[in-house]
Protein backbone atom coordinates (compact mmCIF):
# COMPACT_ATOMS: atom_id res chain seq x y z
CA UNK A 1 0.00 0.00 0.00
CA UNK A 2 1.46 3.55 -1.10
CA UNK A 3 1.22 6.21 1.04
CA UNK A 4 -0.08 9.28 0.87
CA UNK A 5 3.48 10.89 -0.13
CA UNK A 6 3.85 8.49 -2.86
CA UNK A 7 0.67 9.16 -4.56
CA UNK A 8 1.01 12.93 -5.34
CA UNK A 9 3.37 14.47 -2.30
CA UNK A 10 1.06 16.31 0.60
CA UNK A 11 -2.41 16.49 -1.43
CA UNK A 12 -5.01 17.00 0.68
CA UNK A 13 -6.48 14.16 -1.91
CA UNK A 14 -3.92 11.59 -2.09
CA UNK A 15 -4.37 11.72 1.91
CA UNK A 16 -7.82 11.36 1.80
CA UNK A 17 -6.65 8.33 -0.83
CA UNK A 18 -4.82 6.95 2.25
CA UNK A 19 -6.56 7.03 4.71
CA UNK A 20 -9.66 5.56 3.09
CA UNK A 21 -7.95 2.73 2.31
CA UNK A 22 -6.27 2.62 5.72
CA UNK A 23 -10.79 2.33 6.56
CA UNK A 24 -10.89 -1.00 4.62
CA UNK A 25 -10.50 -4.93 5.12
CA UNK A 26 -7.93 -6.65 3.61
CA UNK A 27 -7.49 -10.70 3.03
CA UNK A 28 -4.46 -10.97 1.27
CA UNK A 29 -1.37 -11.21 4.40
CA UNK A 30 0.88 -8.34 2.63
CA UNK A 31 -2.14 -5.52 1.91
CA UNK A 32 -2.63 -6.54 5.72
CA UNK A 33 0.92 -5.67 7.17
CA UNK A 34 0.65 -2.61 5.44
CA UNK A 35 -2.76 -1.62 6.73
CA UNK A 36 -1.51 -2.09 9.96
CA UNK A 37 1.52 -0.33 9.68
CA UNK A 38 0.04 2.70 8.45
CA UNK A 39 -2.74 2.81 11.13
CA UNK A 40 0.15 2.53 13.66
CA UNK A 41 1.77 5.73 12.15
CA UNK A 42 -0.85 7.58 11.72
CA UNK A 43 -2.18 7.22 15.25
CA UNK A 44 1.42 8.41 16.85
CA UNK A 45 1.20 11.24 14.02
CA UNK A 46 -2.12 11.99 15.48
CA UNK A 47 -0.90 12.05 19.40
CA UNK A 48 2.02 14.21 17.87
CA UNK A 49 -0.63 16.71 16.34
CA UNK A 50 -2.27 16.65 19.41
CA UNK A 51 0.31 17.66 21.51
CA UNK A 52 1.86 20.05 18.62
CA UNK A 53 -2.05 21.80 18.85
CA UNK A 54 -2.01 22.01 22.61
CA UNK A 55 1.36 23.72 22.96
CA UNK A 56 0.22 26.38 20.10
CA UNK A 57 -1.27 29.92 20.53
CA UNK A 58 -4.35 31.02 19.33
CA UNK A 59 -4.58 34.31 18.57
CA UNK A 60 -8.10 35.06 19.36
CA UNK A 61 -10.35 38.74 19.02
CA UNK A 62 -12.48 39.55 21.81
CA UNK A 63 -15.63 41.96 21.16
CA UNK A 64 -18.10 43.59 23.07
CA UNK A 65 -21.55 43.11 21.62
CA UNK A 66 -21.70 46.75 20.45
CA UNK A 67 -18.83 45.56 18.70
CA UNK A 68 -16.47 47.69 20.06
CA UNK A 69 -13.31 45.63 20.39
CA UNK A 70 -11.66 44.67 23.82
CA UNK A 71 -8.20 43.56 21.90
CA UNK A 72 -6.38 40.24 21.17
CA UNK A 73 -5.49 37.66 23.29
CA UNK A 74 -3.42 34.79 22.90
CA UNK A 75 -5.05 31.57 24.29
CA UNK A 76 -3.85 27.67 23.99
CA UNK A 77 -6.65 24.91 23.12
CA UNK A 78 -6.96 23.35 26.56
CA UNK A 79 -7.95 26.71 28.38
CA UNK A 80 -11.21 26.29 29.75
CA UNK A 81 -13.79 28.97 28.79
CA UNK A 82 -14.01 30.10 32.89
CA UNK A 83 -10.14 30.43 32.97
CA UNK A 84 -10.50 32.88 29.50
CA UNK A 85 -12.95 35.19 31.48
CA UNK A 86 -10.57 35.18 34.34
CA UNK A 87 -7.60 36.17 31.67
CA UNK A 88 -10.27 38.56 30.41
CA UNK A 89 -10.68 40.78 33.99
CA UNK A 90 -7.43 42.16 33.32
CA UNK A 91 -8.40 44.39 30.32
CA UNK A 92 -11.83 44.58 31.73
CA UNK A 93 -11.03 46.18 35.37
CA UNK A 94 -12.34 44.72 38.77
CA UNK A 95 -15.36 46.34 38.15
CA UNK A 96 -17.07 44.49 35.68
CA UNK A 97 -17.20 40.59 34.93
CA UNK A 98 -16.89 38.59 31.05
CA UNK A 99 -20.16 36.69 32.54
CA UNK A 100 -20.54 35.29 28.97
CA UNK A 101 -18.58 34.09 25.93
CA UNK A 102 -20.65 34.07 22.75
CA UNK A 103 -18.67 32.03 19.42
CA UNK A 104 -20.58 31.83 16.33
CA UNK A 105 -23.96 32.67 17.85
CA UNK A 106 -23.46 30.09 21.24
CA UNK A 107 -22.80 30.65 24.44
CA UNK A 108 -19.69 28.90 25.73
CA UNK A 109 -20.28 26.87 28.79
CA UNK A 110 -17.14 27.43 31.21
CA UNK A 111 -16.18 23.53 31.53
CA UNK A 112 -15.74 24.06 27.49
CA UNK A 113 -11.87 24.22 26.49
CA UNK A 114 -10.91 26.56 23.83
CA UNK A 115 -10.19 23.79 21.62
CA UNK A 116 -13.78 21.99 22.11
CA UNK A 117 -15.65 25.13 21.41
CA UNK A 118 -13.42 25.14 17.85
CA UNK A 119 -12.08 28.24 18.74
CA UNK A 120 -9.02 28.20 16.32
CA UNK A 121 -6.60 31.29 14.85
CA UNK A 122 -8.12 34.91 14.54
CA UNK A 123 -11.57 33.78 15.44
CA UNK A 124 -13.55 36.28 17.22
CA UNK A 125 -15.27 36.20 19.98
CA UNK A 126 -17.89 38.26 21.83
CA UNK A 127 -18.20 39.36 25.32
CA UNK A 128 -21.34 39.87 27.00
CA UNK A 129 -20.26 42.41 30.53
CA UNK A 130 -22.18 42.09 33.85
CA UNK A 131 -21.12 45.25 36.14
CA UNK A 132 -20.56 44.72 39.72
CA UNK A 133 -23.29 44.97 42.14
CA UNK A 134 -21.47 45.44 45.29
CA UNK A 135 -18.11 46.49 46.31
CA UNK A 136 -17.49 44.84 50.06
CA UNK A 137 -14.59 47.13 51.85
CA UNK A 138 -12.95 46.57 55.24
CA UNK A 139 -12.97 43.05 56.05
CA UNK A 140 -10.44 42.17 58.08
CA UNK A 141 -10.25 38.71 55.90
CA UNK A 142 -8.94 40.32 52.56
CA UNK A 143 -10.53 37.94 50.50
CA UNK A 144 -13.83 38.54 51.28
CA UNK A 145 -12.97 42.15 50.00
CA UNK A 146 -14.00 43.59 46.40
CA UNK A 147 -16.60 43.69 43.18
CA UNK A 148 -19.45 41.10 43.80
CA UNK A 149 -21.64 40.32 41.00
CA UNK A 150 -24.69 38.65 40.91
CA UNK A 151 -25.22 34.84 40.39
CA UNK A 152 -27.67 33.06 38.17
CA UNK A 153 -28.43 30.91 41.37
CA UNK A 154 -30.43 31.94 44.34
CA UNK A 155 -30.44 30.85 48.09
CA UNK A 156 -34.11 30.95 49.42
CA UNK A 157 -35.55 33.22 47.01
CA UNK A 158 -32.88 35.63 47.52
CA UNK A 159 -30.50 36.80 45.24
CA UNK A 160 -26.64 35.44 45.79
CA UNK A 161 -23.33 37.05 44.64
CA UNK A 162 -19.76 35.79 44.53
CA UNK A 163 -16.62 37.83 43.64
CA UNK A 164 -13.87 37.37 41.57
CA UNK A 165 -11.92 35.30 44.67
CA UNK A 166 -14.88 32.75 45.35
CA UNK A 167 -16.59 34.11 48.15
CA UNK A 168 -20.53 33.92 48.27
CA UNK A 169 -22.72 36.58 49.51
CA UNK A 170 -26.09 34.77 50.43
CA UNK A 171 -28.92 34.58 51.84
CA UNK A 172 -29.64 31.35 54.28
CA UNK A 173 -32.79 30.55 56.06
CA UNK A 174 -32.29 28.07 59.60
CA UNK A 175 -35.05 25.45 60.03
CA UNK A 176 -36.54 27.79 62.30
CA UNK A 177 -37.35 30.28 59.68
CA UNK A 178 -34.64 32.82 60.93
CA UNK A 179 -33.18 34.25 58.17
CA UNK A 180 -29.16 35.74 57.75
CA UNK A 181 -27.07 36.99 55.23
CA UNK A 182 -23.67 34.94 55.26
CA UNK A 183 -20.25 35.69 53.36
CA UNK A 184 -18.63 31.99 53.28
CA UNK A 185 -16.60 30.03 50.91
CA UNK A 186 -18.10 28.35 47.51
CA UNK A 187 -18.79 24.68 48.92
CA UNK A 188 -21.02 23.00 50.97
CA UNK A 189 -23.02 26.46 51.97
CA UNK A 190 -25.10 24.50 54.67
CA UNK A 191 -22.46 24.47 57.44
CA UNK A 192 -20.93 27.02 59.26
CA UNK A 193 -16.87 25.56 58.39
CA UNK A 194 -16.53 28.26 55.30
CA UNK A 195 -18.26 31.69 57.25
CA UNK A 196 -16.35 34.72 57.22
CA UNK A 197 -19.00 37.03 58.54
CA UNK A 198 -23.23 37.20 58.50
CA UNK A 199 -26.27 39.14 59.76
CA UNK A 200 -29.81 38.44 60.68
CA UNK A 201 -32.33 40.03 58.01
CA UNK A 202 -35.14 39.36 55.88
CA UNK A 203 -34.30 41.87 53.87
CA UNK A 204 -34.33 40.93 49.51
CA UNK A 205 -31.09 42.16 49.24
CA UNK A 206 -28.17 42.07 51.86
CA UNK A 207 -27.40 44.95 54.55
CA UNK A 208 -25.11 47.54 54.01
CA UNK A 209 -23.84 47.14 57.30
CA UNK A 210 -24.42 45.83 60.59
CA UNK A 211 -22.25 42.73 60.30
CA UNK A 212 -20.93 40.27 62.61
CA UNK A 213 -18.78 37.13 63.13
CA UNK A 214 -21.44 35.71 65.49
CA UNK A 215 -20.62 31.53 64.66
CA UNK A 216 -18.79 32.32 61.64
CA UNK A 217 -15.38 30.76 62.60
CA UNK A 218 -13.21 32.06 59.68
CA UNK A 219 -13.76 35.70 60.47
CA UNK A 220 -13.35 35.40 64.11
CA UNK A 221 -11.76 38.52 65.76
CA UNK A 222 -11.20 40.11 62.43
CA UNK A 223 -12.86 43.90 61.13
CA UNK A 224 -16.20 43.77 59.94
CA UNK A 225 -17.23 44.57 56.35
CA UNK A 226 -19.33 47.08 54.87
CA UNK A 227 -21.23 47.30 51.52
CA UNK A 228 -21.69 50.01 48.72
CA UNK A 229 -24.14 49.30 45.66
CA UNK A 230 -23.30 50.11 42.71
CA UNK A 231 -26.33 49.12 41.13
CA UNK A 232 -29.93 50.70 41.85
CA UNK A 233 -32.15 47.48 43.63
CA UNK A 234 -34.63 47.25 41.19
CA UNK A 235 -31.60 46.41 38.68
CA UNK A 236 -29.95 43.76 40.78
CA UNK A 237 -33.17 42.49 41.35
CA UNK A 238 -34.01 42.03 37.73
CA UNK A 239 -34.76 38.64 36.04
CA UNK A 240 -35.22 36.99 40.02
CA UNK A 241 -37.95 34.82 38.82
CA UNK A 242 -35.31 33.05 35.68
CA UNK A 243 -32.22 32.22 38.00
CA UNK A 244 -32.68 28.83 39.56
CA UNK A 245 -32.80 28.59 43.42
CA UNK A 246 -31.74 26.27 46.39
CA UNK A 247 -33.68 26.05 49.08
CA UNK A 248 -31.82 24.80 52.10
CA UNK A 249 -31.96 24.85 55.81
CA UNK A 250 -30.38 23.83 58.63
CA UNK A 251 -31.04 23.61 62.32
């Protein structure tokens, strides 16, 4: 069996040749031996491209939807879509979030990798911006800190937030029906191992100030924080009834 660079050098259809006829049973012992060889190099040719297409840089446009462009930036196939928004923040500022990445009219999920959502060399791709609802100043734990922006989820029909570190700003509801507003870590938000700081209040949106580390063990005997919005309510409060909730409660 020839291959593909004996049948007319590189063509794209003397490959195509080959590797149809690499597709086919043989019965004669020779025709065979040479299938098999050729499958065996072209599947270490194709672990080589692999790792040759992982290792490269894509350079890849990023647009608002207006269409005003944010610039270029140079991404490798394996990048997942969430660690491209991250990358993203620093030509956005802290102040707002890449909440969505839009390629050829879909929206990337952020488990996607570059390479998966065929993403390849000078594609472009648009950016949908979410502003920051809250800035959070003087904690004493620094993370805690910053621009929070609103989550598609909710916590007992409240809205929730996170920032850019992965702290949550929720509201939780105890089995009793008291209700608090808890900064914790992303996780397991139904025990008390991840709480920074909280405060009791029914209110639809969390308190400005007021806080405290009342049996919230990771921001023990530190400053509390206080909250500005940058947002008017009725804006952070659009769209409640499309995010998806959890309802949980403890004792």
């Amino acid at each position: 069996m020839a291959g593909p660079e004996e049948e007319g050098g590189l063509s794209l259809e003397a490959v195509e040749h080959w590797l149809q006829d690499l597709l086919q049973p043989h019965c004669c012992p020779k025709k065979r031996r040479q299938v098999h060889a050729g499958r065996t190099l072209l599947l270490e040719y194709a672990d080589r491209i692999r790792a040759a297409e992982a290792e490269e840089e894509l350079n890849v446009n990023f647009i608002m939807l207006s269409g005003e462009a944010l610039g270029e930036q140079r991404l490798n196939r394996p990048m997942l879509v969430s660690d491209v928004k991250k990358h993203l923040q620093t030509l956005l500022g802290e102040e707002c979030w890449p909440s969505k990445l839009v390629f050829e009219g879909a929206i990337l999920d952020d488990q996607q990798t570059v390479g998966s959502a065929g993403i390849t060399f000078d594609s472009t791709v648009q950016v949908i911006l979410q502003p920051a609802a809250y800035l959070v100043e003087k904690a004493g734990v620094g993370i805690v800190n910053g621009y929070y922006f609103k989550s598609s989820r909710r916590m007992n029909d409240a809205a929730m937030f996170t920032n850019t570190k992965g702290i949550m700003l929720f509201r939780y509801v105890m089995r009793r029906g008291t209700p608090y507003w808890y900064f914790s870590n992303a996780g397991d938000l139904t025990t008390k191992h991840g709480d920074y700081y909280r405060i009791r209040s029914t209110d639809a949106l969390p308190p400005t100030e007021g806080w405290t580390t009342d049996d919230c063990p990771r921001g023990e005997d530190t400053s509390l924080p206080t909250l500005r919005a940058l947002l008017e309510p009725e804006v952070i409060l659009e769209d409640e009834g499309q995010s998806s909730s959890d309802t949980t409660s403890d004792a």
